[in-house]
N, C-alpha and C. Protein backbone atom coordinates (compact mmCIF):
# COMPACT_ATOMS: atom_id res chain seq x y z
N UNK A 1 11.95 59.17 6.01
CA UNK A 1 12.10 57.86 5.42
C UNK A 1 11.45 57.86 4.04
N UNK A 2 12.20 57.00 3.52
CA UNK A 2 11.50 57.13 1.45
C UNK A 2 10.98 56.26 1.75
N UNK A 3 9.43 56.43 0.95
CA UNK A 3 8.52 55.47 0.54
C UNK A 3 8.62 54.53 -0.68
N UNK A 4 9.07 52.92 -0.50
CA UNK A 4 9.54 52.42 -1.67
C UNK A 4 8.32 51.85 -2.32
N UNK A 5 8.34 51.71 -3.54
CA UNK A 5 7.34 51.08 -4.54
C UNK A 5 7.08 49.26 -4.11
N UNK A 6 6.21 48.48 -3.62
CA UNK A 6 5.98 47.22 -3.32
C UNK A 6 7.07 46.10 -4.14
N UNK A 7 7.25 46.76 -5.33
CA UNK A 7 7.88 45.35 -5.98
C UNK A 7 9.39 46.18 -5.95
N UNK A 8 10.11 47.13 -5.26
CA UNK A 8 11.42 47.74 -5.49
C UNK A 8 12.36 46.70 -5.02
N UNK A 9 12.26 45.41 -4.27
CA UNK A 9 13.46 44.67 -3.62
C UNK A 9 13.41 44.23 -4.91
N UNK A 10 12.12 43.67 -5.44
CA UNK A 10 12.54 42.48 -6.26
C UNK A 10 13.42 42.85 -8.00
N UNK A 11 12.73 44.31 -7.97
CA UNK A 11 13.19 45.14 -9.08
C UNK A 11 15.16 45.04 -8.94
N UNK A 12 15.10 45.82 -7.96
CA UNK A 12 16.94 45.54 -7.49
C UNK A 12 17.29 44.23 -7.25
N UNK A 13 16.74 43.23 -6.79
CA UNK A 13 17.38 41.70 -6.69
C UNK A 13 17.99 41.53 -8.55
N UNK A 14 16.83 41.47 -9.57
CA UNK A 14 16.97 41.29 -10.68
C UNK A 14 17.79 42.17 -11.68
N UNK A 15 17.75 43.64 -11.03
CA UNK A 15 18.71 44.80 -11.53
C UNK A 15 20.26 44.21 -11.23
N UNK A 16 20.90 43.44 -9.95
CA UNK A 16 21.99 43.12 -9.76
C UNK A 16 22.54 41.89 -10.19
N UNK A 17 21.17 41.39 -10.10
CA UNK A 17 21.63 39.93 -10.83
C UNK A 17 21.97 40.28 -12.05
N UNK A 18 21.47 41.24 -13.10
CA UNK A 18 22.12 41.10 -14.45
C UNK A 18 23.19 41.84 -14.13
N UNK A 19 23.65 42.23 -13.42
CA UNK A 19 24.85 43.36 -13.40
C UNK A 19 25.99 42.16 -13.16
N UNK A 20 25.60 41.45 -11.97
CA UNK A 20 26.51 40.34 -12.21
C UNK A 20 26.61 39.09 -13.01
N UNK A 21 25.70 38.93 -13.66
CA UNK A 21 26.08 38.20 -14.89
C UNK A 21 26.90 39.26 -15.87
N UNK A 22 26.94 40.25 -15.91
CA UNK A 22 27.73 40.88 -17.35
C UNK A 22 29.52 40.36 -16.82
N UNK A 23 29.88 40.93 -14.92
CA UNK A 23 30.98 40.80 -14.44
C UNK A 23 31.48 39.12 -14.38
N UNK A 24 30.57 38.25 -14.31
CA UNK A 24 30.26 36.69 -14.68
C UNK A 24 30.93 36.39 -16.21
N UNK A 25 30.27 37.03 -16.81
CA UNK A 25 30.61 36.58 -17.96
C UNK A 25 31.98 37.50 -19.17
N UNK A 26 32.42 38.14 -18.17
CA UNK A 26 33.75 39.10 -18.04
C UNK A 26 35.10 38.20 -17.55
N UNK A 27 34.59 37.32 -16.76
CA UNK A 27 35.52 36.00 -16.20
C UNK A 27 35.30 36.05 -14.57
N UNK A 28 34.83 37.06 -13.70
CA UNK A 28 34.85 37.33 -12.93
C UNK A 28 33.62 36.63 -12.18
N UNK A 29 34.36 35.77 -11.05
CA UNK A 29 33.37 34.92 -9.92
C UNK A 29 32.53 35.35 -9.08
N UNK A 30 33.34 36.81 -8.34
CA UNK A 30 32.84 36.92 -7.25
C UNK A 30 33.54 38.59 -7.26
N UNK A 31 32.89 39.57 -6.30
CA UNK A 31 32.98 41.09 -6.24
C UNK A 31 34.36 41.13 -5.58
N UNK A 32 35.41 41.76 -5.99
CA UNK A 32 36.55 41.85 -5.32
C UNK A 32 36.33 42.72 -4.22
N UNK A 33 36.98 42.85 -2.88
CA UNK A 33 36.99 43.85 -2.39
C UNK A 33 38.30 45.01 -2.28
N UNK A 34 38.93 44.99 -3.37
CA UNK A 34 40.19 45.93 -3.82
C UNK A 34 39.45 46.88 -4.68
N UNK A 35 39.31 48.35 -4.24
CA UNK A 35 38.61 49.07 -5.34
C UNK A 35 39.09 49.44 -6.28
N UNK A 36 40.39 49.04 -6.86
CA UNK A 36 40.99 49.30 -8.15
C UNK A 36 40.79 47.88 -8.84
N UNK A 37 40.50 46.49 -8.31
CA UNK A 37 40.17 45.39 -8.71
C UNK A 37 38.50 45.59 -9.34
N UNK A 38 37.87 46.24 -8.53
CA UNK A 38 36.49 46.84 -8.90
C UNK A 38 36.09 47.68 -10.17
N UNK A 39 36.72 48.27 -10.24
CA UNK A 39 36.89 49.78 -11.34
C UNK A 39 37.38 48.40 -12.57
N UNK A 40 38.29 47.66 -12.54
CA UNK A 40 38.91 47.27 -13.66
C UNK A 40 37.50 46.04 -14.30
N UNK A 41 37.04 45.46 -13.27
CA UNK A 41 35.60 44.28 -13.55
C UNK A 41 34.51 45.10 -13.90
N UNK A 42 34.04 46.64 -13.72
CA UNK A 42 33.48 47.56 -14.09
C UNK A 42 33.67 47.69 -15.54
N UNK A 43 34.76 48.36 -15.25
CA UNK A 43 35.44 48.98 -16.86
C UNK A 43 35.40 47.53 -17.92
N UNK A 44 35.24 46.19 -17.81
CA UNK A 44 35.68 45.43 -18.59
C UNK A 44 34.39 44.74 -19.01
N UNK A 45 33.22 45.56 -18.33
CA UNK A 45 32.04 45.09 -18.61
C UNK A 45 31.05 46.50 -19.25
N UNK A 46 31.76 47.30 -19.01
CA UNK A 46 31.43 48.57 -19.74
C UNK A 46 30.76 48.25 -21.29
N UNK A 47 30.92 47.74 -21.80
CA UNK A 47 29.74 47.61 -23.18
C UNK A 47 28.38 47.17 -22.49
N UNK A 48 28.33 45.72 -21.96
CA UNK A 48 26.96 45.44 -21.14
C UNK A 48 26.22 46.80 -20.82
N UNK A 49 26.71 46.56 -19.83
CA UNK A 49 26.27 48.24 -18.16
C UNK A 49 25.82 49.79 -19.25
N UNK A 50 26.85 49.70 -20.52
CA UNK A 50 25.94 51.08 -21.02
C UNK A 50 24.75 50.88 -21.79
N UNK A 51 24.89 49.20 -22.32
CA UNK A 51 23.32 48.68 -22.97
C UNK A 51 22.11 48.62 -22.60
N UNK A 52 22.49 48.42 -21.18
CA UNK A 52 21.73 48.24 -19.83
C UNK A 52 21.23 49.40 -19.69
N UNK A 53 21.88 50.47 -19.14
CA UNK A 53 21.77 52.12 -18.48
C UNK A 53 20.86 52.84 -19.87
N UNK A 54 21.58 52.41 -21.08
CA UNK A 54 20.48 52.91 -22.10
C UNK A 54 19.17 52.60 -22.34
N UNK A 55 19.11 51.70 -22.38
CA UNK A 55 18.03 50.65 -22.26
C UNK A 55 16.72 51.31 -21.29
N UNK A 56 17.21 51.66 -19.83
CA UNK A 56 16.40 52.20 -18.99
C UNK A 56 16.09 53.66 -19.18
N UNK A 57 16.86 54.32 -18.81
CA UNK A 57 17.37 55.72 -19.10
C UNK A 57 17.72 56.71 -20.16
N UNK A 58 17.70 55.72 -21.64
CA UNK A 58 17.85 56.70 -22.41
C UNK A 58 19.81 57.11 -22.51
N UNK A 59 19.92 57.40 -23.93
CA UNK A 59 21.17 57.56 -23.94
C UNK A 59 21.82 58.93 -22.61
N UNK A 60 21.42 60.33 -22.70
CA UNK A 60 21.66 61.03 -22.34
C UNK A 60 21.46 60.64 -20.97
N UNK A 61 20.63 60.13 -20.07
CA UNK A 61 20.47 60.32 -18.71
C UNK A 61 21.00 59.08 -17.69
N UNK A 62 21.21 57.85 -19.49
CA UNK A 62 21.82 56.35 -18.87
C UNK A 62 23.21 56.97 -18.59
N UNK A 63 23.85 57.34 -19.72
CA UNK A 63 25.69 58.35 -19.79
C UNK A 63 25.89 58.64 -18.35
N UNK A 64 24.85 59.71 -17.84
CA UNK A 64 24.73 60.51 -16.11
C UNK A 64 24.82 58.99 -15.42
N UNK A 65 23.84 58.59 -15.68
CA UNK A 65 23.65 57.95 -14.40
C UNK A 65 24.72 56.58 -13.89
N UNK A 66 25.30 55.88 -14.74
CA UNK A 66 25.98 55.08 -15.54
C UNK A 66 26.82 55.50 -14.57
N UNK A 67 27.44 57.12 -15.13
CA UNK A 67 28.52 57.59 -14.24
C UNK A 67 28.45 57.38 -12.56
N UNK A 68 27.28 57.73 -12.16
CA UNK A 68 26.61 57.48 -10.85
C UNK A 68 27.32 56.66 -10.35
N UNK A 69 26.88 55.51 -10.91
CA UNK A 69 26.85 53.86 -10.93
C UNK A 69 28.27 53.53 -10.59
N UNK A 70 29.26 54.23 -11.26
CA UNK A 70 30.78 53.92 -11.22
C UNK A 70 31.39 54.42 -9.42
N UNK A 71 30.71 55.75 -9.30
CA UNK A 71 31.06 56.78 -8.34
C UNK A 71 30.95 55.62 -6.92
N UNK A 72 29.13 54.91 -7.12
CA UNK A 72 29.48 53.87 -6.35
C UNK A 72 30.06 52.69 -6.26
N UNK A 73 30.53 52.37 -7.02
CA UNK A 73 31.88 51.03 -7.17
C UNK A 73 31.01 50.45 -7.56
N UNK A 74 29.78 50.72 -8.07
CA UNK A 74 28.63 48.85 -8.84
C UNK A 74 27.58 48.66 -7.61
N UNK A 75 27.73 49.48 -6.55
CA UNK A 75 27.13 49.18 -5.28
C UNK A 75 25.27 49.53 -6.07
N UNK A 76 24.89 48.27 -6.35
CA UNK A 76 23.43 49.01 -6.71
C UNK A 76 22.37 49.39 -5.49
N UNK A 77 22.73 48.84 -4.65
CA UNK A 77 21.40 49.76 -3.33
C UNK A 77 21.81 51.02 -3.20
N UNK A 78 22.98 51.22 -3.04
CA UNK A 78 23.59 52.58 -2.48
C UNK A 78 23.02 53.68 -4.18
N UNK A 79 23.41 53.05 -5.17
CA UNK A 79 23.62 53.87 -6.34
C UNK A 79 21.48 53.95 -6.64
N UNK A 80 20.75 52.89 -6.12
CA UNK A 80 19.33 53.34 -6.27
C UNK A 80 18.94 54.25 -5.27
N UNK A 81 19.48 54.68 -3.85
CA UNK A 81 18.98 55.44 -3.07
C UNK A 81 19.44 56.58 -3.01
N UNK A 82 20.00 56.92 -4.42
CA UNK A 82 20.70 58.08 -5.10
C UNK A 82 19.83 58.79 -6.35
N UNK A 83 19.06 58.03 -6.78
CA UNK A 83 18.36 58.32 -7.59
C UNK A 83 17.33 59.41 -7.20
N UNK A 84 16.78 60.18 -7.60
CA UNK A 84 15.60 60.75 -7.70
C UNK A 84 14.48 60.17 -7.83
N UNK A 85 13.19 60.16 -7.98
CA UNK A 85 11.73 59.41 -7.59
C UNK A 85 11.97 59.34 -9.24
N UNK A 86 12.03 60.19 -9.92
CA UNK A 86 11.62 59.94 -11.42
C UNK A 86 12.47 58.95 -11.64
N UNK A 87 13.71 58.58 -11.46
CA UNK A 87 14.72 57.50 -12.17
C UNK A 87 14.33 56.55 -11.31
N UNK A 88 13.96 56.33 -10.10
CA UNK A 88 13.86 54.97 -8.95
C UNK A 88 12.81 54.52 -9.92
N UNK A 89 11.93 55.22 -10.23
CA UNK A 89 10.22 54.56 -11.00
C UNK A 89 10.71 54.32 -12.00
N UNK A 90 11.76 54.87 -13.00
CA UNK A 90 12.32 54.15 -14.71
C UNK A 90 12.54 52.96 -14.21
N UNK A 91 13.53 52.82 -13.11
CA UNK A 91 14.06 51.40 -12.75
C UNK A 91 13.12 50.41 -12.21
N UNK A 92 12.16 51.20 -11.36
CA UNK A 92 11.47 49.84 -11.11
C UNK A 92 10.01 49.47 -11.87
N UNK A 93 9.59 50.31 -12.87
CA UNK A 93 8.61 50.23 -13.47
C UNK A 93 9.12 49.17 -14.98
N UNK A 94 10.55 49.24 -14.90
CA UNK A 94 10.50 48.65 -15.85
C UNK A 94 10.11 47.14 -16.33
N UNK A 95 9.80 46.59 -17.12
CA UNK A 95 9.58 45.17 -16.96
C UNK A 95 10.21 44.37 -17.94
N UNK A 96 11.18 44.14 -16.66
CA UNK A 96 12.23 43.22 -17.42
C UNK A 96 11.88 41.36 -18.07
């Protein structure tokens, strides 16, 4: 079992909330469950999400991970318990 950092829910509560404000403010209400409906609310928020991924990560490792991010359809729990200890701590050390 991984040992999570005390403040990691609240880190990801606030990591998704901006993820869905970018798809929010893309026009999009609510997460489709069509994964080509997904990919397209992704792709149409793609300027945000790489400002974001840079922002944390750095151009070179936001690019990787970014990609990650896609692999899981936007799923951010699934796409943080993918991370490595060094990127889980970029993400949750950060202070947003």
């Amino acid at each position: 079992m991984t040992a999570l950092a005390p403040n990691t829910l609240s880190k990801l509560y606030y990591f998704d909330n901006r993820i869905k404000s970018f798809y929010e403010k893309n026009g999009y209400t609510n997460i489709p469950f069509d994964g080509n409906k997904i990919q397209k609310m992704i792709e149409d928020s793609q300027l945000e999400l790489n400002a974001l991924f840079y922002k944390i990560w750095g151009s070179d490792m936001g690019y990787h991970l970014l990609d990650k991010f896609y692999d899981f359809r936007g799923n951010v729990y699934e796409f943080f318990m993918s991370l490595d200890s060094s990127n889980r701590e970029l993400l949750t050390g950060k202070d947003w």
